[in-house]
C-alpha atoms as a PDB file:
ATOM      1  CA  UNK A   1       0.000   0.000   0.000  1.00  0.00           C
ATOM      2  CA  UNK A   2       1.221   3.784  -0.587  1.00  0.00           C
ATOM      3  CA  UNK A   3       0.995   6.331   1.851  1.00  0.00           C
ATOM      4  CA  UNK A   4       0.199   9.878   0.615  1.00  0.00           C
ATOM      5  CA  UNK A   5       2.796  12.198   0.630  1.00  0.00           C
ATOM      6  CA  UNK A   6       0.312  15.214   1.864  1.00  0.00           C
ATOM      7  CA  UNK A   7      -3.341  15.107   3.112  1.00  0.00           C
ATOM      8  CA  UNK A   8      -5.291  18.388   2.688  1.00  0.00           C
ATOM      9  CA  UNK A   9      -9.377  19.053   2.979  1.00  0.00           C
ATOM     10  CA  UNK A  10     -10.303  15.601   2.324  1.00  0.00           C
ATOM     11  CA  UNK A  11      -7.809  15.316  -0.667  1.00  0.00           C
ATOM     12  CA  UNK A  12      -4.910  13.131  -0.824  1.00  0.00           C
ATOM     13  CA  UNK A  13      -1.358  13.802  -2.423  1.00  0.00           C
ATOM     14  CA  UNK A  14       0.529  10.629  -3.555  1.00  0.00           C
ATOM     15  CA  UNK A  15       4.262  11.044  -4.560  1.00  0.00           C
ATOM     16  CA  UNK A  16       6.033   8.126  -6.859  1.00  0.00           C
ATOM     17  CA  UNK A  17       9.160   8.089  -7.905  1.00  0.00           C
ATOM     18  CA  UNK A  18      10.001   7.176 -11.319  1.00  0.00           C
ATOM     19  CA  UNK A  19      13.309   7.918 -11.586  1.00  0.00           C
ATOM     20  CA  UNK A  20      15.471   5.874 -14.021  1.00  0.00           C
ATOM     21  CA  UNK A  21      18.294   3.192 -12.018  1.00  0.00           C
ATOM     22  CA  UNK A  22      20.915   5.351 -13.545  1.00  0.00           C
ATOM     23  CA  UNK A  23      20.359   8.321 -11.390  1.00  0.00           C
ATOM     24  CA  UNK A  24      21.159   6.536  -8.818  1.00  0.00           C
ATOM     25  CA  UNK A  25      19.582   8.562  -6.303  1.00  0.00           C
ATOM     26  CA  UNK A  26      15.736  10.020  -6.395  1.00  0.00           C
ATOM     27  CA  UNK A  27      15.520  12.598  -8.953  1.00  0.00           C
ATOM     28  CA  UNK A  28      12.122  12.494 -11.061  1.00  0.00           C
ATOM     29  CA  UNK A  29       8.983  12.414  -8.853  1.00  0.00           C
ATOM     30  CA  UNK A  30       5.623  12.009 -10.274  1.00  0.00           C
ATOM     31  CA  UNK A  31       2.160  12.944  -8.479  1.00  0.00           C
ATOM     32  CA  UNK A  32      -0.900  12.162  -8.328  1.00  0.00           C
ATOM     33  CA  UNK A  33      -3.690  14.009  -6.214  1.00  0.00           C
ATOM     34  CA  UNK A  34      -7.118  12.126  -5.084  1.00  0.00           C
ATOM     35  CA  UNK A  35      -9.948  13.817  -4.613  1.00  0.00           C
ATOM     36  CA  UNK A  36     -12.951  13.071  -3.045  1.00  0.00           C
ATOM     37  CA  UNK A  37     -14.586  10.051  -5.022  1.00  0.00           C
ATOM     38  CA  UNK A  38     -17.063  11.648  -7.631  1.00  0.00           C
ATOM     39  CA  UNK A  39     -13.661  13.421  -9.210  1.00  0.00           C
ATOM     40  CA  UNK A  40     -10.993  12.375 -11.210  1.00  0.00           C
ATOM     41  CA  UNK A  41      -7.724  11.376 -10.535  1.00  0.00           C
ATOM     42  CA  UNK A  42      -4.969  14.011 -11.461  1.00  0.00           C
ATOM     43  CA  UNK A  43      -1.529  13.075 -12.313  1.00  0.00           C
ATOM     44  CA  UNK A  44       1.005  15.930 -12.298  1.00  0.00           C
ATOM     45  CA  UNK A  45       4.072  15.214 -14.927  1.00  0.00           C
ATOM     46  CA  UNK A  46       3.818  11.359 -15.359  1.00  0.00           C
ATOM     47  CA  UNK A  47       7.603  11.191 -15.888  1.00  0.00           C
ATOM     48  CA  UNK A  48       9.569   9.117 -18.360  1.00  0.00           C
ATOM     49  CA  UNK A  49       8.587   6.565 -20.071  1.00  0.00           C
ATOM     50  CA  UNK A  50      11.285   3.926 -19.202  1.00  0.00           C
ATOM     51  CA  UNK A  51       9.714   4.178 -15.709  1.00  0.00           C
ATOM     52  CA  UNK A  52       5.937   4.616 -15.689  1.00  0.00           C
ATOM     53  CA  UNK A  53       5.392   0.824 -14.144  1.00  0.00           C
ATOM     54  CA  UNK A  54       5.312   2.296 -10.065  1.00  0.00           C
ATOM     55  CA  UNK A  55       2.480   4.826 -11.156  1.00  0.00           C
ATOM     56  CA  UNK A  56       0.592   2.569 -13.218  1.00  0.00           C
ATOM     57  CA  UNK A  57       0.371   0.134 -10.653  1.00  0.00           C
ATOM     58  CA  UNK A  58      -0.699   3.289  -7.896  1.00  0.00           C
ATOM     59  CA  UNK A  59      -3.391   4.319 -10.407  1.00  0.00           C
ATOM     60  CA  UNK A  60      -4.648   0.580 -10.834  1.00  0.00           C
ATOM     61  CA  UNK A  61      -4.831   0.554  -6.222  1.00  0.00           C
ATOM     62  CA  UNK A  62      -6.622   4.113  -6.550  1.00  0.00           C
ATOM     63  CA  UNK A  63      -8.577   4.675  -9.489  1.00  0.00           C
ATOM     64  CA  UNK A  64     -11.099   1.426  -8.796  1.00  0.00           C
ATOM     65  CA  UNK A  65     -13.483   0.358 -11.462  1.00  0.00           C
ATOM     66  CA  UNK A  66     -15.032   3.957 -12.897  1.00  0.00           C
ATOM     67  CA  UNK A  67     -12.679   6.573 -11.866  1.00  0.00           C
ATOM     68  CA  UNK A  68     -11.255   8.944 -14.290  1.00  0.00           C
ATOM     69  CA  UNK A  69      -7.974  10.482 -14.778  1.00  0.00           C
ATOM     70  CA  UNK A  70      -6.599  14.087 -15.921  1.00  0.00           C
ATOM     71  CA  UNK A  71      -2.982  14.483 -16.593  1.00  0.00           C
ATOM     72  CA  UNK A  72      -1.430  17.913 -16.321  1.00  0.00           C
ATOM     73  CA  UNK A  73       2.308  18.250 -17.389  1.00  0.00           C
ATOM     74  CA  UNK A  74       4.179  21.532 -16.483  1.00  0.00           C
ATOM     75  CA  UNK A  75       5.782  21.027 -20.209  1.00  0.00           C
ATOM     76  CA  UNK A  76       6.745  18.719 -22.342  1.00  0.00           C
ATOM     77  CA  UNK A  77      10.568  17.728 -21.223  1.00  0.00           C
ATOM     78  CA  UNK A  78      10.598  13.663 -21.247  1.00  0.00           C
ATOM     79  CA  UNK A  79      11.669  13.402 -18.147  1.00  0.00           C
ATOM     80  CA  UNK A  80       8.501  15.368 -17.407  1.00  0.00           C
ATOM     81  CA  UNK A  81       5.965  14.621 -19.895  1.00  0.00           C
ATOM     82  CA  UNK A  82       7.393  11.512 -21.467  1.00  0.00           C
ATOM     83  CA  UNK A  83       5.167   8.581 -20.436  1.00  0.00           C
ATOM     84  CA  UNK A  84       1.762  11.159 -21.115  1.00  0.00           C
ATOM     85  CA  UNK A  85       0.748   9.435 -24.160  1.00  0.00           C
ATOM     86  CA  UNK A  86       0.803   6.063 -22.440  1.00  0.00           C
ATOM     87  CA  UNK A  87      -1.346   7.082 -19.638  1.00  0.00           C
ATOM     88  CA  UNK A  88      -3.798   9.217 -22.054  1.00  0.00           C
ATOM     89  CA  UNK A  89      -4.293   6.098 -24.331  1.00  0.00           C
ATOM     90  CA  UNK A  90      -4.988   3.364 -21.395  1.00  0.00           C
ATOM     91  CA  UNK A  91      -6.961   5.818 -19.570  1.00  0.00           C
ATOM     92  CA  UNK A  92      -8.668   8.031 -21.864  1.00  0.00           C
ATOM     93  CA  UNK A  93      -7.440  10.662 -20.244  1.00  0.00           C
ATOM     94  CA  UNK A  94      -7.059  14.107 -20.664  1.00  0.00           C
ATOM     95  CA  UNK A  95      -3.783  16.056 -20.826  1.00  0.00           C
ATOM     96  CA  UNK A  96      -3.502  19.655 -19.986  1.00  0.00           C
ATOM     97  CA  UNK A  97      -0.521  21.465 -21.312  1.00  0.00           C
ATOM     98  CA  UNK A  98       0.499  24.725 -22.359  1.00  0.00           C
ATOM     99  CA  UNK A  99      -0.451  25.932 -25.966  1.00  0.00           C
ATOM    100  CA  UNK A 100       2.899  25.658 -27.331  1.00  0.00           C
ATOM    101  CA  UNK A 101       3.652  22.496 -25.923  1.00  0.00           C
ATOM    102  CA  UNK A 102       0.738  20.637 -27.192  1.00  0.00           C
ATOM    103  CA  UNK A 103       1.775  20.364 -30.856  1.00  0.00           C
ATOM    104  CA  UNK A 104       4.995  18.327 -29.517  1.00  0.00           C
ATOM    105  CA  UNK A 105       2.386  16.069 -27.528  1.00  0.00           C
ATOM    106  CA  UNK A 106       0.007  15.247 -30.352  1.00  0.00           C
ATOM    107  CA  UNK A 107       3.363  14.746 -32.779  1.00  0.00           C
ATOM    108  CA  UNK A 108       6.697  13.729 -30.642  1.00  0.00           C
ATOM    109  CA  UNK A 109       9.025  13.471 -33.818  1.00  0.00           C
ATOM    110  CA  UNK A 110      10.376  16.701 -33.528  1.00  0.00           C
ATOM    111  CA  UNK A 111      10.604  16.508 -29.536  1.00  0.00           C
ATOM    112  CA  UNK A 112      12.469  13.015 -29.251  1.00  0.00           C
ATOM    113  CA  UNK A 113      15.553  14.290 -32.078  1.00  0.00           C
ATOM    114  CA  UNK A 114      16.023  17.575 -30.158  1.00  0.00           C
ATOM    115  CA  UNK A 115      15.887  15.556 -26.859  1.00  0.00           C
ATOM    116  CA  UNK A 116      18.906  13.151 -28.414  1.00  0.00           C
ATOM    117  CA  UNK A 117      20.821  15.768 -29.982  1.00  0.00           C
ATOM    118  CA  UNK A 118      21.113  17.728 -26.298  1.00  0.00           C
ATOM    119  CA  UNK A 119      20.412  14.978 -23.785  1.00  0.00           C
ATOM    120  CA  UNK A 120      22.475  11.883 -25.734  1.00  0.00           C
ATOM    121  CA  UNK A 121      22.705   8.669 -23.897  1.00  0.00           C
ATOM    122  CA  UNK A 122      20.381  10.259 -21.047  1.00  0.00           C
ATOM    123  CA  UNK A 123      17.013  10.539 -23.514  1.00  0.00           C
ATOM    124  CA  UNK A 124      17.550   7.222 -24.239  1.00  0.00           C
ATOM    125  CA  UNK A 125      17.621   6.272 -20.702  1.00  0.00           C
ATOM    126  CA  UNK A 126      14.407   8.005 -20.726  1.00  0.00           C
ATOM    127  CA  UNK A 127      12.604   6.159 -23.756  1.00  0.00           C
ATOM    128  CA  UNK A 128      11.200   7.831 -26.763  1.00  0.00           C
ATOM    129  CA  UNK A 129       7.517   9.218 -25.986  1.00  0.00           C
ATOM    130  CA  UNK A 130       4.389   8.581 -27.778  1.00  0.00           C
ATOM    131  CA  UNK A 131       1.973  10.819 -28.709  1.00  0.00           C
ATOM    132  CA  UNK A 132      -0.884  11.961 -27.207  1.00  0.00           C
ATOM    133  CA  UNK A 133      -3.873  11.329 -29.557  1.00  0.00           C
ATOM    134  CA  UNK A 134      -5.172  15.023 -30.562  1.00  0.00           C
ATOM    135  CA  UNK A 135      -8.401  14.831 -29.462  1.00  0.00           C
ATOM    136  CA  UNK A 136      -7.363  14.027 -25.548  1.00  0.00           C
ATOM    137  CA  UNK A 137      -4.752  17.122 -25.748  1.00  0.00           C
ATOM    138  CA  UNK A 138      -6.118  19.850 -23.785  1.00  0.00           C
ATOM    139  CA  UNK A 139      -4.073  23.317 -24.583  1.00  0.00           C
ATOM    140  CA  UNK A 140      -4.349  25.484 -21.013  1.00  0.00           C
ATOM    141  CA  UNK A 141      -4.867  29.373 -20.888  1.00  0.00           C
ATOM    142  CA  UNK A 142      -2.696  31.736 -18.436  1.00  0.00           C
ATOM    143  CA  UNK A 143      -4.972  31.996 -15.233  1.00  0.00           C
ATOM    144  CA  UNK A 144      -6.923  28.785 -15.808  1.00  0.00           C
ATOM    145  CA  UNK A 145      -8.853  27.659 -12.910  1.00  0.00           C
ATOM    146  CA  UNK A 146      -9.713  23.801 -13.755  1.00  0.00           C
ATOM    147  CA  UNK A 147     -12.702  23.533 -11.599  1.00  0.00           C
ATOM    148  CA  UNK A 148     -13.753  19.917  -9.997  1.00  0.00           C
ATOM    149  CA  UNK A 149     -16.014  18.911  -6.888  1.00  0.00           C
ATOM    150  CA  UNK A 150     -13.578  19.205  -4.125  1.00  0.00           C
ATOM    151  CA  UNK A 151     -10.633  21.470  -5.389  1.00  0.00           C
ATOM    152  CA  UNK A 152      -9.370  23.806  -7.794  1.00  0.00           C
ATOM    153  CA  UNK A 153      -6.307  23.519 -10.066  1.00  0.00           C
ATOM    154  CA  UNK A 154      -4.835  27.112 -10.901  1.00  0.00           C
ATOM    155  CA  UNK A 155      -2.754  27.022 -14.158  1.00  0.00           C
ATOM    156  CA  UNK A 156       0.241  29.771 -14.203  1.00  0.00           C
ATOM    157  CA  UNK A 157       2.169  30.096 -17.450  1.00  0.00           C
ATOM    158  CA  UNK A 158       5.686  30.274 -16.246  1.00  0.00           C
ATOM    159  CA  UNK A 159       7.953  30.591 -18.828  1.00  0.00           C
ATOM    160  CA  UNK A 160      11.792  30.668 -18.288  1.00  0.00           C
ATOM    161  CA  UNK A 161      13.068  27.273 -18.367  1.00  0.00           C
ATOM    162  CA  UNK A 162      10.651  26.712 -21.763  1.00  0.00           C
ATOM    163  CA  UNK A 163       8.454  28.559 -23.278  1.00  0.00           C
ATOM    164  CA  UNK A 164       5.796  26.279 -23.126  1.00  0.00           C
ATOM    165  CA  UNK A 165       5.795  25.753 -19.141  1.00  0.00           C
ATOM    166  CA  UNK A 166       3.116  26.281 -16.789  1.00  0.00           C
ATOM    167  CA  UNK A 167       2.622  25.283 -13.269  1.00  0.00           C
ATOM    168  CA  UNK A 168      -0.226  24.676 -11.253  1.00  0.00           C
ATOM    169  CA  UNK A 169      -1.302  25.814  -7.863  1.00  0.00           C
ATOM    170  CA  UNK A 170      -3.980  23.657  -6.310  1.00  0.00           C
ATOM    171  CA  UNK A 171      -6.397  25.585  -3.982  1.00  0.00           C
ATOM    172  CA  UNK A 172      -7.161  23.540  -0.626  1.00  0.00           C
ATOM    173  CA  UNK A 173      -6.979  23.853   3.160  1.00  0.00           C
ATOM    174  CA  UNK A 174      -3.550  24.214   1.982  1.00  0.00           C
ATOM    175  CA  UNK A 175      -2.155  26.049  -1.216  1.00  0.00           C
ATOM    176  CA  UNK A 176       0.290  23.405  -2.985  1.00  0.00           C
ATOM    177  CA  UNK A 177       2.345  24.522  -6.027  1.00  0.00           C
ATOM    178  CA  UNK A 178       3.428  22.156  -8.390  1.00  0.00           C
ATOM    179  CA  UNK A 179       6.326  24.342 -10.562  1.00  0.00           C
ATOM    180  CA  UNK A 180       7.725  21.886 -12.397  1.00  0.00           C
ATOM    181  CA  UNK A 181      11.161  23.084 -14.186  1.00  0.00           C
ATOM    182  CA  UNK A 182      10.289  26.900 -12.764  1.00  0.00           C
ATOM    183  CA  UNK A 183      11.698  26.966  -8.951  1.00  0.00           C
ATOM    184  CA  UNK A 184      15.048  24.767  -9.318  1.00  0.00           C
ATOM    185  CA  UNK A 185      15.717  21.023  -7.920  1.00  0.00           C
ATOM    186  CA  UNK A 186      15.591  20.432  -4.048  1.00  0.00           C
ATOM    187  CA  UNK A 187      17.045  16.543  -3.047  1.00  0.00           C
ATOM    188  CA  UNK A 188      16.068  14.561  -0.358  1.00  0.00           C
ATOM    189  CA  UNK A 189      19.610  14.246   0.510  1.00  0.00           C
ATOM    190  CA  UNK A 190      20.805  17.429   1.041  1.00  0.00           C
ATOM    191  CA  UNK A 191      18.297  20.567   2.371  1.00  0.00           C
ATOM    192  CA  UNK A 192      19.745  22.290  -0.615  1.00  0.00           C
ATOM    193  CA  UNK A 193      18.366  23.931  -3.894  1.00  0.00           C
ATOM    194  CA  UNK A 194      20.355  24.631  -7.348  1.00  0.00           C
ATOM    195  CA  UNK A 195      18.736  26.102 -10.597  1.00  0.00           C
ATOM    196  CA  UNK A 196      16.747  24.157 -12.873  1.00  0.00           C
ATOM    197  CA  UNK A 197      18.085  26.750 -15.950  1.00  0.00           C
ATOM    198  CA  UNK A 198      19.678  24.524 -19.387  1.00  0.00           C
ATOM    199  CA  UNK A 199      19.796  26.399 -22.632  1.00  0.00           C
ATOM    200  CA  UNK A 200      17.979  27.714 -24.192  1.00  0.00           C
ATOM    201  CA  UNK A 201      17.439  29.696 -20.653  1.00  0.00           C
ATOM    202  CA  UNK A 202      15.261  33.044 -21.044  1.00  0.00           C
ATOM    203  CA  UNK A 203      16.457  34.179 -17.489  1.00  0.00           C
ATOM    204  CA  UNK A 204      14.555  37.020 -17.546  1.00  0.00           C
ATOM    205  CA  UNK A 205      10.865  35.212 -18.019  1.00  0.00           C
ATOM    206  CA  UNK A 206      12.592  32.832 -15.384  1.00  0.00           C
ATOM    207  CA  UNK A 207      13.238  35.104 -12.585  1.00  0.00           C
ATOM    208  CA  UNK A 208       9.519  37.055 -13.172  1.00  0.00           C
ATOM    209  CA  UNK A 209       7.807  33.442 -13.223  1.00  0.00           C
ATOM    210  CA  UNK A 210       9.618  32.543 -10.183  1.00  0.00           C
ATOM    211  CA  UNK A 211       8.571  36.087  -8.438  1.00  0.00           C
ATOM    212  CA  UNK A 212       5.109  35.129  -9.802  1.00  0.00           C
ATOM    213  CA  UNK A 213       4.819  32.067  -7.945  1.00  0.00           C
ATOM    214  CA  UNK A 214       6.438  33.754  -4.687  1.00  0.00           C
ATOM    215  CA  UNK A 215       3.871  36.386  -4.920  1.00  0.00           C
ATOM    216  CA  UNK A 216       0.762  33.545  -4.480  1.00  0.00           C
ATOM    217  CA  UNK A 217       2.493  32.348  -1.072  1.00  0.00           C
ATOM    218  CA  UNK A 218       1.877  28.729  -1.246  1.00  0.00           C
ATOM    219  CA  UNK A 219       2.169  26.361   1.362  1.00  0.00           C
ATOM    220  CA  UNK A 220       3.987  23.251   0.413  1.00  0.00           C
ATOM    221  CA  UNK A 221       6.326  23.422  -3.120  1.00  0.00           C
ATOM    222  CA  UNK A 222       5.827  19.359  -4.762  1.00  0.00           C
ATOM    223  CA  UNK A 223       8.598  19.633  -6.945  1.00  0.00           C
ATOM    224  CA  UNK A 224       9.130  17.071  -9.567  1.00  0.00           C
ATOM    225  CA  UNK A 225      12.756  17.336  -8.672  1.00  0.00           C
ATOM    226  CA  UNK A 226      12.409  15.934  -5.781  1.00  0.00           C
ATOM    227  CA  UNK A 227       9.249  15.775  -3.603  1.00  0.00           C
ATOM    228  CA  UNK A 228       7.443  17.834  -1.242  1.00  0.00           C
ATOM    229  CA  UNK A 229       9.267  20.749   0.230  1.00  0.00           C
ATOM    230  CA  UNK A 230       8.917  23.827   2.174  1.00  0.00           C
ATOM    231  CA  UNK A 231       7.667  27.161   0.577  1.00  0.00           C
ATOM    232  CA  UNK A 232      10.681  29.200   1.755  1.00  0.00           C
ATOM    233  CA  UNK A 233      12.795  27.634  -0.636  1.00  0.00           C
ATOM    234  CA  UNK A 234      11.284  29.725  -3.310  1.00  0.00           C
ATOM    235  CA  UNK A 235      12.941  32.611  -1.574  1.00  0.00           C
ATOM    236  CA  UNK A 236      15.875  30.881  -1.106  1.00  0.00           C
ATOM    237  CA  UNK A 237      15.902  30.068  -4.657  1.00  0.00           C
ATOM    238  CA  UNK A 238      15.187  33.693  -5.863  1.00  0.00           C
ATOM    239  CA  UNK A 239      18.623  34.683  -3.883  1.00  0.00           C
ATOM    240  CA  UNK A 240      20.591  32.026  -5.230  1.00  0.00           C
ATOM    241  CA  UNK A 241      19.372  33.419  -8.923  1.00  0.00           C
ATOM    242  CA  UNK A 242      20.261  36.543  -8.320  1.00  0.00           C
ATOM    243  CA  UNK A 243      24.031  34.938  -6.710  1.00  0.00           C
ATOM    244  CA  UNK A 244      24.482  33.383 -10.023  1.00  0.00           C
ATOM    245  CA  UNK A 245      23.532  36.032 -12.388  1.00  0.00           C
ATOM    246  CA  UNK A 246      26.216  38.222 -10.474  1.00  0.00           C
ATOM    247  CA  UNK A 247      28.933  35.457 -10.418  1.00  0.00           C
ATOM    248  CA  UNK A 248      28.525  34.605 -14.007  1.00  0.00           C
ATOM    249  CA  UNK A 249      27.178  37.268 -16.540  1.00  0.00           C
ATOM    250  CA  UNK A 250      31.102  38.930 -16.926  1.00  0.00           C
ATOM    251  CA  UNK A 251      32.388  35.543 -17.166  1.00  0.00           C
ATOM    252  CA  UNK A 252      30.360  34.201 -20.014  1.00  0.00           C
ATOM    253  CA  UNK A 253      33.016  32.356 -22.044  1.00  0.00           C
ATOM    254  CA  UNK A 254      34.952  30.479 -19.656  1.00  0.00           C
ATOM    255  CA  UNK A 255      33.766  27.028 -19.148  1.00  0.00           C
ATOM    256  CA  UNK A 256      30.793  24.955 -17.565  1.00  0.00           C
ATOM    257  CA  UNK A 257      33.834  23.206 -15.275  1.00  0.00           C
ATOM    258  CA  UNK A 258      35.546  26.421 -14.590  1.00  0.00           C
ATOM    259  CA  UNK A 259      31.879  27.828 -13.672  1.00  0.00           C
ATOM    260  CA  UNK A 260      30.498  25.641 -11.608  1.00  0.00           C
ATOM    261  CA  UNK A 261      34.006  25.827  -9.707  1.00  0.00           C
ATOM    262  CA  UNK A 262      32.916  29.812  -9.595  1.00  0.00           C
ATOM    263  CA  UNK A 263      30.158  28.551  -7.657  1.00  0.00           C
ATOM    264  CA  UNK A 264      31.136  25.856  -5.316  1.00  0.00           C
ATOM    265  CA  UNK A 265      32.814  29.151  -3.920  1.00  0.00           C
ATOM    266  CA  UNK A 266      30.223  31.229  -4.077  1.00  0.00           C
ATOM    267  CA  UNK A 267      26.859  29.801  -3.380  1.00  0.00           C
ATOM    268  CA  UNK A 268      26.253  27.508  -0.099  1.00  0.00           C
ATOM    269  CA  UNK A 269      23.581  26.147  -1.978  1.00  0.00           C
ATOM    270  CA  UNK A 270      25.294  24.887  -4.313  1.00  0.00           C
ATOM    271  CA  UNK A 271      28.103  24.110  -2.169  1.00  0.00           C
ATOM    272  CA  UNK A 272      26.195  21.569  -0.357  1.00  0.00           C
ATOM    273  CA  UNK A 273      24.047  20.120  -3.321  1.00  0.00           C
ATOM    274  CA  UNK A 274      27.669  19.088  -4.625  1.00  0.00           C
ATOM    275  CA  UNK A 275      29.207  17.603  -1.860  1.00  0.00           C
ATOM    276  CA  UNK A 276      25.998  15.531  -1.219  1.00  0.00           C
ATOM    277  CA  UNK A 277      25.717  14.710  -4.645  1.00  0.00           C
ATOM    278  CA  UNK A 278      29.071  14.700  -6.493  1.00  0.00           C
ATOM    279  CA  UNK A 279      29.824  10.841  -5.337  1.00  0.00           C
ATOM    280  CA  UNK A 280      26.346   9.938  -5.638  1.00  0.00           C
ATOM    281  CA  UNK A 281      25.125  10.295  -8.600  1.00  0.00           C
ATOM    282  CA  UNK A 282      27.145  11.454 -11.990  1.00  0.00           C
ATOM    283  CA  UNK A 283      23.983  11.963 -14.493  1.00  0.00           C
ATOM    284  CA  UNK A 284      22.542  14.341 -11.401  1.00  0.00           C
ATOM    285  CA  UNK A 285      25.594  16.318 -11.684  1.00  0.00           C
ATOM    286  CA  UNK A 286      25.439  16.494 -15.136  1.00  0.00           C
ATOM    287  CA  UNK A 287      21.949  17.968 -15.075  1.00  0.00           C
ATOM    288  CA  UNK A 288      23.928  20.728 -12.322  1.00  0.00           C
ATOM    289  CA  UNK A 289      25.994  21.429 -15.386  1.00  0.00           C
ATOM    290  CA  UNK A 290      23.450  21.443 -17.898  1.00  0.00           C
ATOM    291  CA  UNK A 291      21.839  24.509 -15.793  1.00  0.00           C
ATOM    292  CA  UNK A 292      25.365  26.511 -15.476  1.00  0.00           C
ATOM    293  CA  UNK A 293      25.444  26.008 -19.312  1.00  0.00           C
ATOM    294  CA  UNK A 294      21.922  28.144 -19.548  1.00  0.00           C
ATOM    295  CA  UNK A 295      23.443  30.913 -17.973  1.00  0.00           C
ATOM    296  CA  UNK A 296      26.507  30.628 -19.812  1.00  0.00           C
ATOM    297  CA  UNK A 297      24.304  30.565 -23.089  1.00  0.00           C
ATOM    298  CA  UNK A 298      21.997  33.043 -22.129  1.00  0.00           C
ATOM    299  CA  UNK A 299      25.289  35.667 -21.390  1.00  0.00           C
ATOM    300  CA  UNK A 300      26.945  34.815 -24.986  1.00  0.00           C
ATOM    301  CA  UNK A 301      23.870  35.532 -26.229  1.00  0.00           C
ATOM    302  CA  UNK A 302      23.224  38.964 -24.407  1.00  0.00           C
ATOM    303  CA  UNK A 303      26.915  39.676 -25.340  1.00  0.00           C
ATOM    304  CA  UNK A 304      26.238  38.989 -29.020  1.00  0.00           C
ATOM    305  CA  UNK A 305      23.758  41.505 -29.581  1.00  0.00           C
END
């Protein structure tokens, strides 16, 4: 049996983990959030595909005979978003993403070649995605309040990371965000956040979606990377952004190693994420380094016009 993760106004949260062996360590968590009975199911990013057996078999516990499902995917990543089409064609389900995303869910060609050509050996830990069938794709509007029986699920369009990402703030006894990519990666292992920021980083959409979720004062943060946290680390998170944009935006052309050196020194936060991590788990790090290289990117860019 699982044991929710969060229990709020008669609604249950349920956190799974379905993070690829190769991590090593927890990194991808999926959710799902149970309302009272005459609702749906939701799941919040589904994950990879590789790994969508532990939440298939919570759905089969929870769901019973009739129940529906919704799926809502802050974007379309495949670490995120990957396994969507597999739930929305055993389920029927619905799957709520941002405008921009959807074309990528309905055809995943042009998603799966960019995800090799940056990710490499890493998407295809992951597994190739398949696609959502149009007519269960459900494009979201900025502000959408997805209304059921016993709760509402705000949708925030929170560019940054991608410009098709939204999160979603569910409206209970207490006010949960889910920010997907928006709000950097928090690990069980260390109390410790670091930027979720890989090219092609707008850092300027990221810091105002990140003030935007501050501004709604949540509760509880249910990161995808990794689990239920507390809502100060969106502060936290804001200072470290601004930390990093001051270390690195003269030093734009040295490299990701040299960088994230830069920051060892600099930053507690990441300081301690990389001593807790560093011997644990090498693809984990190399997602650290993937977010320096945003910055890095983003600064070459700036410089270049």
């Amino acid at each position: 049996m699982h044991t929710p993760a969060l229990s709020f106004s008669g609604t249950e949260l349920y956190a799974v983990d379905t993070t690829p062996k190769e991590y090593n360590t927890p990194y991808i968590t999926s959710y799902v959030i149970v309302p009272e009975p005459r609702d749906p199911l939701i799941v919040v990013d589904p994950g990879p595909r590789c790994c969508i057996k532990p939440l298939i078999s919570l759905l089969e516990e929870l769901r019973g005979e009739e129940r529906g499902i919704i799926v809502i995917v802050t974007h379309v990543h495949i670490d995120h978003a990957g396994s969507a089409g597999l739930i929305a064609s055993k389920y029927n389900a619905l799957v709520y993403v941002h405008p921009r995303g959807a074309p990528h869910l309905e055809n995943t060609g042009k998603l799966w070649r960019a995800s090799r050509e940056y990710l490499g050996r890493i998407a295809e830990i992951y597994g190739e995605p398949e696609r959502v069938p149009q007519e269960l794709v459900k494009a979201t509007r900025d502000g959408e309040t997805i209304r059921l029986n016993a709760l509402s699920l705000q949708i925030l369009h929170t560019p940054g990371h991608a410009s098709h990402h939204q999160s979603i703030i569910v409206e209970a006894s207490e006010r949960v965000l889910f920010p997907g990519d928006s709000a950097g990666i928090v690990h069980p292992l260390v109390d410790a956040v670091v930027p979720t920021t890989p090219p092609p980083l707008k850092l300027d959409r990221y810091i105002e979606s990140l003030k935007r979720q501050m501004s709604l004062k949540p509760d509880k943060i249910a990161y995808t990377h990794t689990g239920v946290s507390k809502a100060s680390m969106l502060d936290r998170h804001m200072r470290q952004i601004m930390l990093w944009e001051d270390t690195l935006k003269e030093k734009a052309d040295i490299s990701v190693d040299d960088a994230l050196k830069l920051l060892y020194e600099t930053d507690p936060e990441t300081r301690a994420f990389v001593d807790a991590i560093a011997n644990v788990s090498k693809l984990l790090m190399e997602a650290l380094k993937h977010s320096i290289d945003g910055f890095l990117t983003y600064y070459r860019g700036a410089k270049a016009k």
